[in-house]
C-alpha atoms as a PDB file:
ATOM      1  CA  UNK A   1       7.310 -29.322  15.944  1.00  0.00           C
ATOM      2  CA  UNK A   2       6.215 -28.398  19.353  1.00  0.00           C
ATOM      3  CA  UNK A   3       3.143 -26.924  21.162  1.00  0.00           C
ATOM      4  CA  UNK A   4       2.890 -24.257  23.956  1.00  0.00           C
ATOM      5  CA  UNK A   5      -0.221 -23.475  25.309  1.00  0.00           C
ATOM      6  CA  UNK A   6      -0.934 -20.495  27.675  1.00  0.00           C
ATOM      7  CA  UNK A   7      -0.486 -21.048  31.484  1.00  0.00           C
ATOM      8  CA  UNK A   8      -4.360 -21.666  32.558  1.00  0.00           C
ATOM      9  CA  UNK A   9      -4.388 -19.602  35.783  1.00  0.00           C
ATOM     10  CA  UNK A  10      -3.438 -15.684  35.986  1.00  0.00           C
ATOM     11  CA  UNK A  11      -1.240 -17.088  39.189  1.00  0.00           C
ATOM     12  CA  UNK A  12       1.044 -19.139  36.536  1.00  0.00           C
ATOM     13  CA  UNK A  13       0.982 -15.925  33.980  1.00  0.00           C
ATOM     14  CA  UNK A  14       2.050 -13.705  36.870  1.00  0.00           C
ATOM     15  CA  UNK A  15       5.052 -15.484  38.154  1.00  0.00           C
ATOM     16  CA  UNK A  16       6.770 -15.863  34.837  1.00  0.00           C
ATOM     17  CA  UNK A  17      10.420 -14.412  34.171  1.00  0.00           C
ATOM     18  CA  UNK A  18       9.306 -12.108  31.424  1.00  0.00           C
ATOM     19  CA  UNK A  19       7.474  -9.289  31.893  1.00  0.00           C
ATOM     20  CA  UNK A  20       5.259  -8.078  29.277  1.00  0.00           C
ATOM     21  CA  UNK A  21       4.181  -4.394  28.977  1.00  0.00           C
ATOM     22  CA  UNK A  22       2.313  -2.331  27.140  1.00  0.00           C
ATOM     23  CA  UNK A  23       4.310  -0.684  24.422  1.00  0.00           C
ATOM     24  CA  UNK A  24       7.029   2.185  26.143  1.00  0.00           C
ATOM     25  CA  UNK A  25       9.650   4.086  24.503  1.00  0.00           C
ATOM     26  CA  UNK A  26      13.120   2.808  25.606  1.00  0.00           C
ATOM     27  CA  UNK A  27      15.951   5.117  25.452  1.00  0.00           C
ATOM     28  CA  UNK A  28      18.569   3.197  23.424  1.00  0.00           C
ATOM     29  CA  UNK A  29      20.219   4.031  20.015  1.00  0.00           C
ATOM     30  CA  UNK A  30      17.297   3.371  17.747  1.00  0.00           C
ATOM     31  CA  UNK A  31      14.917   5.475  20.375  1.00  0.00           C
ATOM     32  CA  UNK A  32      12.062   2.411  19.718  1.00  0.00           C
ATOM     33  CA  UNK A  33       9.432   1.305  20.653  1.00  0.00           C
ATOM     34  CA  UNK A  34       9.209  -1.928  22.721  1.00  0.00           C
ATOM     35  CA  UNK A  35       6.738  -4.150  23.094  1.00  0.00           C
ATOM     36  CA  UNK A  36       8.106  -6.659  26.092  1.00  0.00           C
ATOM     37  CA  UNK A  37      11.263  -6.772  27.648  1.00  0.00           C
ATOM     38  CA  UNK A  38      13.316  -9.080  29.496  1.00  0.00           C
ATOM     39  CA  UNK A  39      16.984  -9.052  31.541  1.00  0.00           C
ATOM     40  CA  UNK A  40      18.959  -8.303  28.272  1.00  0.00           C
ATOM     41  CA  UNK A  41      16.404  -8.608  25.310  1.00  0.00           C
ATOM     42  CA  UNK A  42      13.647  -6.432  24.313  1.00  0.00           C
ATOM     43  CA  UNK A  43      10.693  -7.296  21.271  1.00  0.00           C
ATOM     44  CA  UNK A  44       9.547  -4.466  19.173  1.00  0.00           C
ATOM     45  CA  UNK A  45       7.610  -4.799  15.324  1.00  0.00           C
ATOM     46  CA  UNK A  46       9.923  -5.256  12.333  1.00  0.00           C
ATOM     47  CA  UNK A  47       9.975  -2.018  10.413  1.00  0.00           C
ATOM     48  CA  UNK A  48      11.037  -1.316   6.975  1.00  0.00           C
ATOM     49  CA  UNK A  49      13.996   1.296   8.641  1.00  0.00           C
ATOM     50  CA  UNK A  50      15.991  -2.144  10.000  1.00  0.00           C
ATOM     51  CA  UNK A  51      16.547  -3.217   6.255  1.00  0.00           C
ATOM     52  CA  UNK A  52      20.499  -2.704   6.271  1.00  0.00           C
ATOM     53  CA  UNK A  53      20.880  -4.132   9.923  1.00  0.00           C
ATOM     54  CA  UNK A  54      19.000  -7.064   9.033  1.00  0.00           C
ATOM     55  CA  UNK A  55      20.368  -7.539   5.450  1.00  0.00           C
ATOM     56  CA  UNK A  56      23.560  -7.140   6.759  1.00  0.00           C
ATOM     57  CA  UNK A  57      22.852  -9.670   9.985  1.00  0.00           C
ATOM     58  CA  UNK A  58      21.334 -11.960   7.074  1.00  0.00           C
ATOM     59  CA  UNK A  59      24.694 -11.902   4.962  1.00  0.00           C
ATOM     60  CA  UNK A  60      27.384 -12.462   7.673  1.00  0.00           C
ATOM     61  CA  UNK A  61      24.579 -15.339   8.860  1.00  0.00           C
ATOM     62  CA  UNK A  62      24.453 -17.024   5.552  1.00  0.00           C
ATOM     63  CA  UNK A  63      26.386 -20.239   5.966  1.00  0.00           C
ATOM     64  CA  UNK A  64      24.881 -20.537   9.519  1.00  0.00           C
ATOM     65  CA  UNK A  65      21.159 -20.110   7.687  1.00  0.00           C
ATOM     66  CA  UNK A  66      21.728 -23.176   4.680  1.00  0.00           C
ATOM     67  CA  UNK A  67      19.832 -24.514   3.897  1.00  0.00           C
ATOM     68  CA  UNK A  68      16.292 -23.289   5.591  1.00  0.00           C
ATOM     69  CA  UNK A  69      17.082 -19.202   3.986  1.00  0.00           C
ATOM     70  CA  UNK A  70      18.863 -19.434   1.375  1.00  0.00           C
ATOM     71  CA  UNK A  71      15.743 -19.765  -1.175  1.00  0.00           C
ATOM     72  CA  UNK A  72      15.251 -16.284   0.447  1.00  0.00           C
ATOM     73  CA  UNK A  73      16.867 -13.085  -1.236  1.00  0.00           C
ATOM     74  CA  UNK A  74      18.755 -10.613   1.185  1.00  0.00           C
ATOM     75  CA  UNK A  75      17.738  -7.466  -1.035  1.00  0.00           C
ATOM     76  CA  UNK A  76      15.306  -4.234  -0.389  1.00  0.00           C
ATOM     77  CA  UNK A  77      12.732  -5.606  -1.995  1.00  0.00           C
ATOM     78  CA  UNK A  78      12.381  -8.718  -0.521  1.00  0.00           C
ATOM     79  CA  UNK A  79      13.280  -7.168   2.760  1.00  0.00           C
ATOM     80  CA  UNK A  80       9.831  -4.849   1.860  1.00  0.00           C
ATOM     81  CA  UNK A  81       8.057  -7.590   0.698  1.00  0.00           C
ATOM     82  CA  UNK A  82       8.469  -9.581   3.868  1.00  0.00           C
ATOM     83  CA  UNK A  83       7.827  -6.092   6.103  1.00  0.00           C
ATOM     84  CA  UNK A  84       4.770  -5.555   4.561  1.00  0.00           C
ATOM     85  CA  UNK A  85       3.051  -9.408   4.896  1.00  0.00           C
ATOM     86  CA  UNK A  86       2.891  -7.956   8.902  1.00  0.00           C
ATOM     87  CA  UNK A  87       0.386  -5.364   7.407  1.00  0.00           C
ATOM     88  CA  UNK A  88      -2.036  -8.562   7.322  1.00  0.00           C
ATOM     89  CA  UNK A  89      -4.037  -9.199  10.739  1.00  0.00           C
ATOM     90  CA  UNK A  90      -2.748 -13.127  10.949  1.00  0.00           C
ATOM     91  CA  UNK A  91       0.536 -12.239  10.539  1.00  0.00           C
ATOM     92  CA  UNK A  92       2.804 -10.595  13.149  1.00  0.00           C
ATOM     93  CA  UNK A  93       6.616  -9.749  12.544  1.00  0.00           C
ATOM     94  CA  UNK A  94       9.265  -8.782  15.347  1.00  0.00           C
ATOM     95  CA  UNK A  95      13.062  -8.089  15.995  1.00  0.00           C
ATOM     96  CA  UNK A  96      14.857  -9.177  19.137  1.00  0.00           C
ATOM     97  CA  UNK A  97      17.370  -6.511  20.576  1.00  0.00           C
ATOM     98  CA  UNK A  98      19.924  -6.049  23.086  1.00  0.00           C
ATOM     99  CA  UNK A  99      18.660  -3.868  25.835  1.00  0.00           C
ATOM    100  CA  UNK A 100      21.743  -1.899  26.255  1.00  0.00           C
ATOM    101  CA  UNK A 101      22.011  -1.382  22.519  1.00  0.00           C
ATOM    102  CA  UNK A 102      18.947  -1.779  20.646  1.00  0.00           C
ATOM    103  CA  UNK A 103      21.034  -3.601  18.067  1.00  0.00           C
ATOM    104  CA  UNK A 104      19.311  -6.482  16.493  1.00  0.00           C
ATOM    105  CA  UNK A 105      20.277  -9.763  17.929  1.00  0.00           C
ATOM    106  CA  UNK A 106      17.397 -11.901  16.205  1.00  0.00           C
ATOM    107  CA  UNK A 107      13.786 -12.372  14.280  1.00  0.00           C
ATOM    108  CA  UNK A 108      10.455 -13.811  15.318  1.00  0.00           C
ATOM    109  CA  UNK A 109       7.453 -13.770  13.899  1.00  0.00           C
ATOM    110  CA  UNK A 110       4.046 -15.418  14.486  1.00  0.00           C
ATOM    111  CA  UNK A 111       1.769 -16.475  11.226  1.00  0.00           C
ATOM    112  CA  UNK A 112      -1.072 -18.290  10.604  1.00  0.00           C
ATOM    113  CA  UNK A 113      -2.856 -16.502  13.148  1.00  0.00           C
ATOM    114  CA  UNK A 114      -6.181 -18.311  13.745  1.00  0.00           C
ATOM    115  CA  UNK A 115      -9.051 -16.573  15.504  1.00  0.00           C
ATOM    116  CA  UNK A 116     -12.510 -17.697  16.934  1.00  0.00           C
ATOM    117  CA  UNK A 117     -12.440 -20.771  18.909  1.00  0.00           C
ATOM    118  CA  UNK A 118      -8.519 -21.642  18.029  1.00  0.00           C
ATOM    119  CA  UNK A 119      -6.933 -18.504  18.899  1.00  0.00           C
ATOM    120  CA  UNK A 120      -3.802 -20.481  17.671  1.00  0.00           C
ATOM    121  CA  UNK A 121      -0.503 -19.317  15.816  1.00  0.00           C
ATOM    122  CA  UNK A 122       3.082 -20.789  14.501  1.00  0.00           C
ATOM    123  CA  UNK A 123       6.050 -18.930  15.394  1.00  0.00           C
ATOM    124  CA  UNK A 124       9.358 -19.086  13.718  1.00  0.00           C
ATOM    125  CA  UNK A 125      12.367 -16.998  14.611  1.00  0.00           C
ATOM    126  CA  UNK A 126      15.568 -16.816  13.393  1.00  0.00           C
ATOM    127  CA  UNK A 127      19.300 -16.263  14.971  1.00  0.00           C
ATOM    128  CA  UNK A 128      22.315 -14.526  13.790  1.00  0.00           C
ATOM    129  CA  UNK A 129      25.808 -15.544  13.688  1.00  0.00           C
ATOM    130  CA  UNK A 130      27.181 -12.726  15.984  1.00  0.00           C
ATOM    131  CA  UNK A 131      25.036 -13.150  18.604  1.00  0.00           C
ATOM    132  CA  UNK A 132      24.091 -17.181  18.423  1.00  0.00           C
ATOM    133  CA  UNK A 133      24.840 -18.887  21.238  1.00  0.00           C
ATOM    134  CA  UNK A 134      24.498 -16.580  24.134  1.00  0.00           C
ATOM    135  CA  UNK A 135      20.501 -16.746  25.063  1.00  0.00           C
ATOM    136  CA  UNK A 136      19.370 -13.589  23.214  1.00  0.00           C
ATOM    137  CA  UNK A 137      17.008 -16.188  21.451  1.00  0.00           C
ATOM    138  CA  UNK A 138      15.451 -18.151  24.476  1.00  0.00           C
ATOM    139  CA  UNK A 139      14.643 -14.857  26.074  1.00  0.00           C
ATOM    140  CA  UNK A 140      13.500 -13.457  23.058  1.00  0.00           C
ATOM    141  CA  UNK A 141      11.758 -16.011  21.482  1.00  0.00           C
ATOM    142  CA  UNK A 142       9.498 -16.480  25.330  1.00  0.00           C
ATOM    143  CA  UNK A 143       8.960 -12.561  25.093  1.00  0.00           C
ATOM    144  CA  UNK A 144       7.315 -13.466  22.125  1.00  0.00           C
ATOM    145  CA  UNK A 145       5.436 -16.247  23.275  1.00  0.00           C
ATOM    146  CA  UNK A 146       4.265 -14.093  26.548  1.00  0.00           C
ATOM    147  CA  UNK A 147       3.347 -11.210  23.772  1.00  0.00           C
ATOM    148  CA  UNK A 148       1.451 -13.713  21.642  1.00  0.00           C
ATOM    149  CA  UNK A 149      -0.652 -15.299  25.116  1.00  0.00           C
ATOM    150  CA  UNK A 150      -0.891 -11.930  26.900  1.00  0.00           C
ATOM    151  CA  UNK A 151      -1.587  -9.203  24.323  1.00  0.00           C
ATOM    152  CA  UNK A 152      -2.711 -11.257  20.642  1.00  0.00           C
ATOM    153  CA  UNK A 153      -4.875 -13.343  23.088  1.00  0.00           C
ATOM    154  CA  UNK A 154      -3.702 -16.432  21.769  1.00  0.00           C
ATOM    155  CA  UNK A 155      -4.297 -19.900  23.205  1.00  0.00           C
ATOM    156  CA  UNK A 156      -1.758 -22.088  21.281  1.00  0.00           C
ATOM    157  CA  UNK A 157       1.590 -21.798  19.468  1.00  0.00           C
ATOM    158  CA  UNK A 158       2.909 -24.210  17.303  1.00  0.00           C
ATOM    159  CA  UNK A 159       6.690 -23.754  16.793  1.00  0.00           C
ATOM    160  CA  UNK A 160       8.245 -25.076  13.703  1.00  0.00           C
ATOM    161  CA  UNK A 161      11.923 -25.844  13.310  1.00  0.00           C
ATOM    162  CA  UNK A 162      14.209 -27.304  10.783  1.00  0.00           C
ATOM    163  CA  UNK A 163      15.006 -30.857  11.727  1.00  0.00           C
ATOM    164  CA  UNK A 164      18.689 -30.599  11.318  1.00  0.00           C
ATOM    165  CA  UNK A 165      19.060 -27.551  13.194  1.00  0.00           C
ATOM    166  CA  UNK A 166      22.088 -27.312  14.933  1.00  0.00           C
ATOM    167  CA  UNK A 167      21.119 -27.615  18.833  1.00  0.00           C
ATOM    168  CA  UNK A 168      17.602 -28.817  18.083  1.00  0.00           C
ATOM    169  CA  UNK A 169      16.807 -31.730  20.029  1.00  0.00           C
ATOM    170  CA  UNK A 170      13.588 -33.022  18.155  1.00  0.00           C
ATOM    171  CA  UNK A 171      13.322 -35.812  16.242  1.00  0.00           C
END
């Protein structure tokens, strides 16, 4: 596990990489809605209309996943089921995607959401095996981290990762 906690001067907020913005429409081939973009990654909300992207993403990903998803079911329903726990105020569910594109290169999400004097999260994302490898995540992953400081008003993330993860460096 690891913490980040939010930059404590504006100075430090304003000289990051990412940018954050306030939601824009993006002309790309799924006409969405970002929240945050970067150089080649942008963050938008999970919606229930990326079920066959990310069922499909899930599938070719599957041996790359074991064992952390595989107690999770790549169908409709439980591709509903896991759209609709975003409907809940401490729970917020995105999908990375290639600028250029707008094809889906990754997940994050941020649960647990704590409010009043914590203003603390956990965030857990996800990578597919098309796209692994090539920084979509990092960039991704710290749009989501900039959205969760700059627009949830968030103090603290806690990010959770399987211990055997291939490149993870923790314990």
């Amino acid at each position: 596990m690891g913490y980040i906690r939010k930059p404590c001067s504006a100075a430090a907020v304003s000289s990051a990489v990412l940018v954050v913005r306030s939601p824009i429409a993006v002309s790309s081939a799924s006409s969405a809605e970002f929240l945050a973009q970067g150089v080649r990654t942008s963050l938008r909300p999970v919606r229930r209309s990326d079920c066959a992207e990310v069922l499909a993403l899930r599938r070719e990903s599957a041996e790359m996943h074991r064992p952390w998803l595989v107690a999770q079911e790549a169908t409709e329903e439980a591709f509903d089921a896991y759209v609709e726990r975003f409907d809940e105020p401490e729970q917020e569910g995105f999908v990375i995607c290639r600028r250029e594109s707008g094809a889906i290169v990754g997940s994050v999400a941020i649960y647990d959401i704590v409010r009043g004097p914590f203003q603390s999260g956990v965030i857990v994302y996800a990578a597919y095996a098309s796209t692994a490898g090539r920084g979509y995540l990092t960039e991704g992953v710290g749009l989501a981290v900039q959205h969760g400081f700059a627009v949830l008003g968030l103090c603290r993330l806690e990010a959770r990762t399987g211990r055997r993860t291939p490149g993870h460096r923790g314990y």
